[in-house]
C-alpha atoms as a PDB file:
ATOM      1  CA  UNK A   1     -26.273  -5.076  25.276  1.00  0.00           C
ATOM      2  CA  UNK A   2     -23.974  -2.724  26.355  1.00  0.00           C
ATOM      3  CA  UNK A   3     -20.817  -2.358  28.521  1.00  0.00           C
ATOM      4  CA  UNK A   4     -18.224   0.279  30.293  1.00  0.00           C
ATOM      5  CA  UNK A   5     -14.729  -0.051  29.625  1.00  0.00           C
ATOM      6  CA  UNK A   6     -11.847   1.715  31.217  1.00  0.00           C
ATOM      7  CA  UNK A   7      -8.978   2.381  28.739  1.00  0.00           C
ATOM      8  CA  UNK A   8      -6.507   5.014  28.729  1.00  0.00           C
ATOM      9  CA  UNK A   9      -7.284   6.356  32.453  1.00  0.00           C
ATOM     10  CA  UNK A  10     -11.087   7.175  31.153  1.00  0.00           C
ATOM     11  CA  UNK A  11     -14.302   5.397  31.371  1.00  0.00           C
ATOM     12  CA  UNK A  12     -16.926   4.794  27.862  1.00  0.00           C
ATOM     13  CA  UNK A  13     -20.321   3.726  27.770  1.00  0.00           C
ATOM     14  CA  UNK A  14     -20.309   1.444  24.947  1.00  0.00           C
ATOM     15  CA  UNK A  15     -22.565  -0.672  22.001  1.00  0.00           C
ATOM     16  CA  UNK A  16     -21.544  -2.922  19.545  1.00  0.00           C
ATOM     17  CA  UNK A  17     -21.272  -0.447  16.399  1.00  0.00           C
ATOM     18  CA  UNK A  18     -20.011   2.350  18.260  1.00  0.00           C
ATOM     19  CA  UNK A  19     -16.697   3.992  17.315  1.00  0.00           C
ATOM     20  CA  UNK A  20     -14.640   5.671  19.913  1.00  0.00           C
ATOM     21  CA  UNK A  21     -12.113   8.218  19.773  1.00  0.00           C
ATOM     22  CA  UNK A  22      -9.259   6.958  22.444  1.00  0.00           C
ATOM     23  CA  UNK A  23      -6.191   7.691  23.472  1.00  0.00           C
ATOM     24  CA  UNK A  24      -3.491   6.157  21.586  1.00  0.00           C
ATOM     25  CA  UNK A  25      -3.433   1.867  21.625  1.00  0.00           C
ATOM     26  CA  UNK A  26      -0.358   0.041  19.801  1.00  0.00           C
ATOM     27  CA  UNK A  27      -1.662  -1.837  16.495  1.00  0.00           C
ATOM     28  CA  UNK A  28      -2.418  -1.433  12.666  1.00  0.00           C
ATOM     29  CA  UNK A  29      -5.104   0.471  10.912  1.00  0.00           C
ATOM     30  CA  UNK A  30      -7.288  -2.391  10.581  1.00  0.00           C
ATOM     31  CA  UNK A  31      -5.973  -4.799  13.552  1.00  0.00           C
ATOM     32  CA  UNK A  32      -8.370  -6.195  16.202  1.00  0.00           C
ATOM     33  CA  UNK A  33      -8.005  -4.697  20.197  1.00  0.00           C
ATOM     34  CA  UNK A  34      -9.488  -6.496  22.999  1.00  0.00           C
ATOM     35  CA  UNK A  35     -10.622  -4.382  26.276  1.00  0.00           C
ATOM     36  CA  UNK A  36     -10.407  -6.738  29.386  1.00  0.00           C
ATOM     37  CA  UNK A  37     -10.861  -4.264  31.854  1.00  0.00           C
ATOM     38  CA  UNK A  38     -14.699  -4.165  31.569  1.00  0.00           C
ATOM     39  CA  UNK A  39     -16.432  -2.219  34.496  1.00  0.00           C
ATOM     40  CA  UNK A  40     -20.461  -3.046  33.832  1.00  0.00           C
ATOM     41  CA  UNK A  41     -22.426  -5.337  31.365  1.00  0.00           C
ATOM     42  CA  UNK A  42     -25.494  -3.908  30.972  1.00  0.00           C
ATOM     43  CA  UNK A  43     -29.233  -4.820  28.472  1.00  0.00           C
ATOM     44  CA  UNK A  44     -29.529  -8.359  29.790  1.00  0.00           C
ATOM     45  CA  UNK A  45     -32.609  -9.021  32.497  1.00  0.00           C
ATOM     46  CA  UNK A  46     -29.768  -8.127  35.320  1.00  0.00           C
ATOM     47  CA  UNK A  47     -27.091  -6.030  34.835  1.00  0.00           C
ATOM     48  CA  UNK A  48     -23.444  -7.801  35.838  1.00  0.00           C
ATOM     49  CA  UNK A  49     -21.489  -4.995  38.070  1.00  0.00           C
ATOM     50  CA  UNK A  50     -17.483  -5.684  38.467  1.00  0.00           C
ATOM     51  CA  UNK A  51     -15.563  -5.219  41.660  1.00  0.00           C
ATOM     52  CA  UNK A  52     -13.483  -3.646  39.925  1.00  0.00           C
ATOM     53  CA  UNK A  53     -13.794  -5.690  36.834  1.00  0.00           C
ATOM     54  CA  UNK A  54     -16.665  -8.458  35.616  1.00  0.00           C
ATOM     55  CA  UNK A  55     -14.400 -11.937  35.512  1.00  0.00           C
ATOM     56  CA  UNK A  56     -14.760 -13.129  31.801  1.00  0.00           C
ATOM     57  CA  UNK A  57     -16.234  -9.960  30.178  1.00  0.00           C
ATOM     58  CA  UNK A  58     -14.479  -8.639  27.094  1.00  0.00           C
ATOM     59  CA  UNK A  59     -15.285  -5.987  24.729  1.00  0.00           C
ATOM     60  CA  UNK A  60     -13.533  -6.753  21.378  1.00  0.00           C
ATOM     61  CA  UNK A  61     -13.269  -4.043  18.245  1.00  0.00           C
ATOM     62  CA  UNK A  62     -11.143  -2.964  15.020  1.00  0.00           C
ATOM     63  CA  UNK A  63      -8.873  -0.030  14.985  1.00  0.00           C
ATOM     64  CA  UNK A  64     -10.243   2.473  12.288  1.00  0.00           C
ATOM     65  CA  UNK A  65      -7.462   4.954  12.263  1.00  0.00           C
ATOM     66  CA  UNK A  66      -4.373   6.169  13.935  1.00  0.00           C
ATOM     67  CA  UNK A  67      -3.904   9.705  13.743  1.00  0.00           C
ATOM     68  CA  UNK A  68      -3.362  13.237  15.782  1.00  0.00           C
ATOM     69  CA  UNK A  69      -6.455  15.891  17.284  1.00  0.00           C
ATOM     70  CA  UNK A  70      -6.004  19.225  16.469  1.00  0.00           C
ATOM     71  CA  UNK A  71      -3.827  21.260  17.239  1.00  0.00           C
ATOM     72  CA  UNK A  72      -4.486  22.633  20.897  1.00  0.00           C
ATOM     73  CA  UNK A  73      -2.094  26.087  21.830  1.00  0.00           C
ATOM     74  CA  UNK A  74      -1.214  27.024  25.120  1.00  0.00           C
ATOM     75  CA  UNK A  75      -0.537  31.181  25.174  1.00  0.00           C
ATOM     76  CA  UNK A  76       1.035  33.474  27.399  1.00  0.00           C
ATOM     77  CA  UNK A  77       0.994  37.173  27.607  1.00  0.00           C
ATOM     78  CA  UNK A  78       2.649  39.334  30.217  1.00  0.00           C
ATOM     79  CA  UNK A  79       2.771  42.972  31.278  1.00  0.00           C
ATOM     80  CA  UNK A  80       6.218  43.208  29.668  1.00  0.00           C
ATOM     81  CA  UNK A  81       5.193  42.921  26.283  1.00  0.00           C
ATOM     82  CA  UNK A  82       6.244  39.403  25.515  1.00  0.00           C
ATOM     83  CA  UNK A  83       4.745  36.649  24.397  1.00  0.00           C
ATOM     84  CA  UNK A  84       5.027  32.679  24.106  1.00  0.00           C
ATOM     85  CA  UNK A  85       2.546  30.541  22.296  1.00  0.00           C
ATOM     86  CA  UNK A  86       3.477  26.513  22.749  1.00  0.00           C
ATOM     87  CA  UNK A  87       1.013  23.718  21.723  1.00  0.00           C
ATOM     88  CA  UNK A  88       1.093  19.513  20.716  1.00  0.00           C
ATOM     89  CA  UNK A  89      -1.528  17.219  19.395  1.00  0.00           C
ATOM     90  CA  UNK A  90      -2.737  14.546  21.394  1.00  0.00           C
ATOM     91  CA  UNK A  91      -2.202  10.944  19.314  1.00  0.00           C
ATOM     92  CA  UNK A  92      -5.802   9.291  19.682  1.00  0.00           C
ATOM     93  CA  UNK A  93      -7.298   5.822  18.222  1.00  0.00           C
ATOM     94  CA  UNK A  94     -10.441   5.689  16.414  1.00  0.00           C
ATOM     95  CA  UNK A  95     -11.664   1.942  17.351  1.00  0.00           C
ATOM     96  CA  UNK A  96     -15.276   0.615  16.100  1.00  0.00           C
ATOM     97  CA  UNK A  97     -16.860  -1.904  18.370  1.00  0.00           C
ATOM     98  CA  UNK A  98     -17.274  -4.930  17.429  1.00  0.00           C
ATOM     99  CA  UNK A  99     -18.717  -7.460  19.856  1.00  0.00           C
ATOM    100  CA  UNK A 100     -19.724  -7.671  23.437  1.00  0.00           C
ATOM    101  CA  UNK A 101     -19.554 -10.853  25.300  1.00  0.00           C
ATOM    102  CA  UNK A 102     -19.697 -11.277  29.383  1.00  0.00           C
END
């Protein structure tokens, strides 16, 4: 069975097992997260289609880790012989999957 969640202004593709990379979600390394905004349910005989979300699907899973990408630098160079190089790192959530139900 599988499902597609929207979270964070993007859409995943996921099974139960899978661990995600999203952006950041409030809770402890080790707390559970519930998605309710479930798109498709999908590896039954039909698949169940949302307009815009299935009523009564939910995609449950455990927050792995809390932490920052890499670095990512945005440079500038001009004629002038100047310079500017600015960057951040983008606070993400690692979640694992953990059940499926819709």
């Amino acid at each position: 069975m599988y499902a597609v969640i929207r979270t964070g202004g993007k859409q995943y593709r996921v099974v139960e097992g899978d661990v995600l990379r999203i952006e950041k979600v409030a809770g402890e390394v080790g707390a559970s997260v519930a998605f309710n905004e479930v798109l498709l349910v999908g590896g039954t005989d039909s698949p169940k289609v949302g307009r815009p979300a299935v009523a009564g699907a939910k995609v449950t899973g455990k927050i792995l880790a809390q932490d920052k990408h890499r670095r990512v630098l945005h440079f500038r160079k001009e004629k002038e012989g100047w310079t500017r190089a600015r960057g951040h790192r983008q606070p993400f959530t690692e979640v694992k999957v953990t059940s499926i139900s819709g």
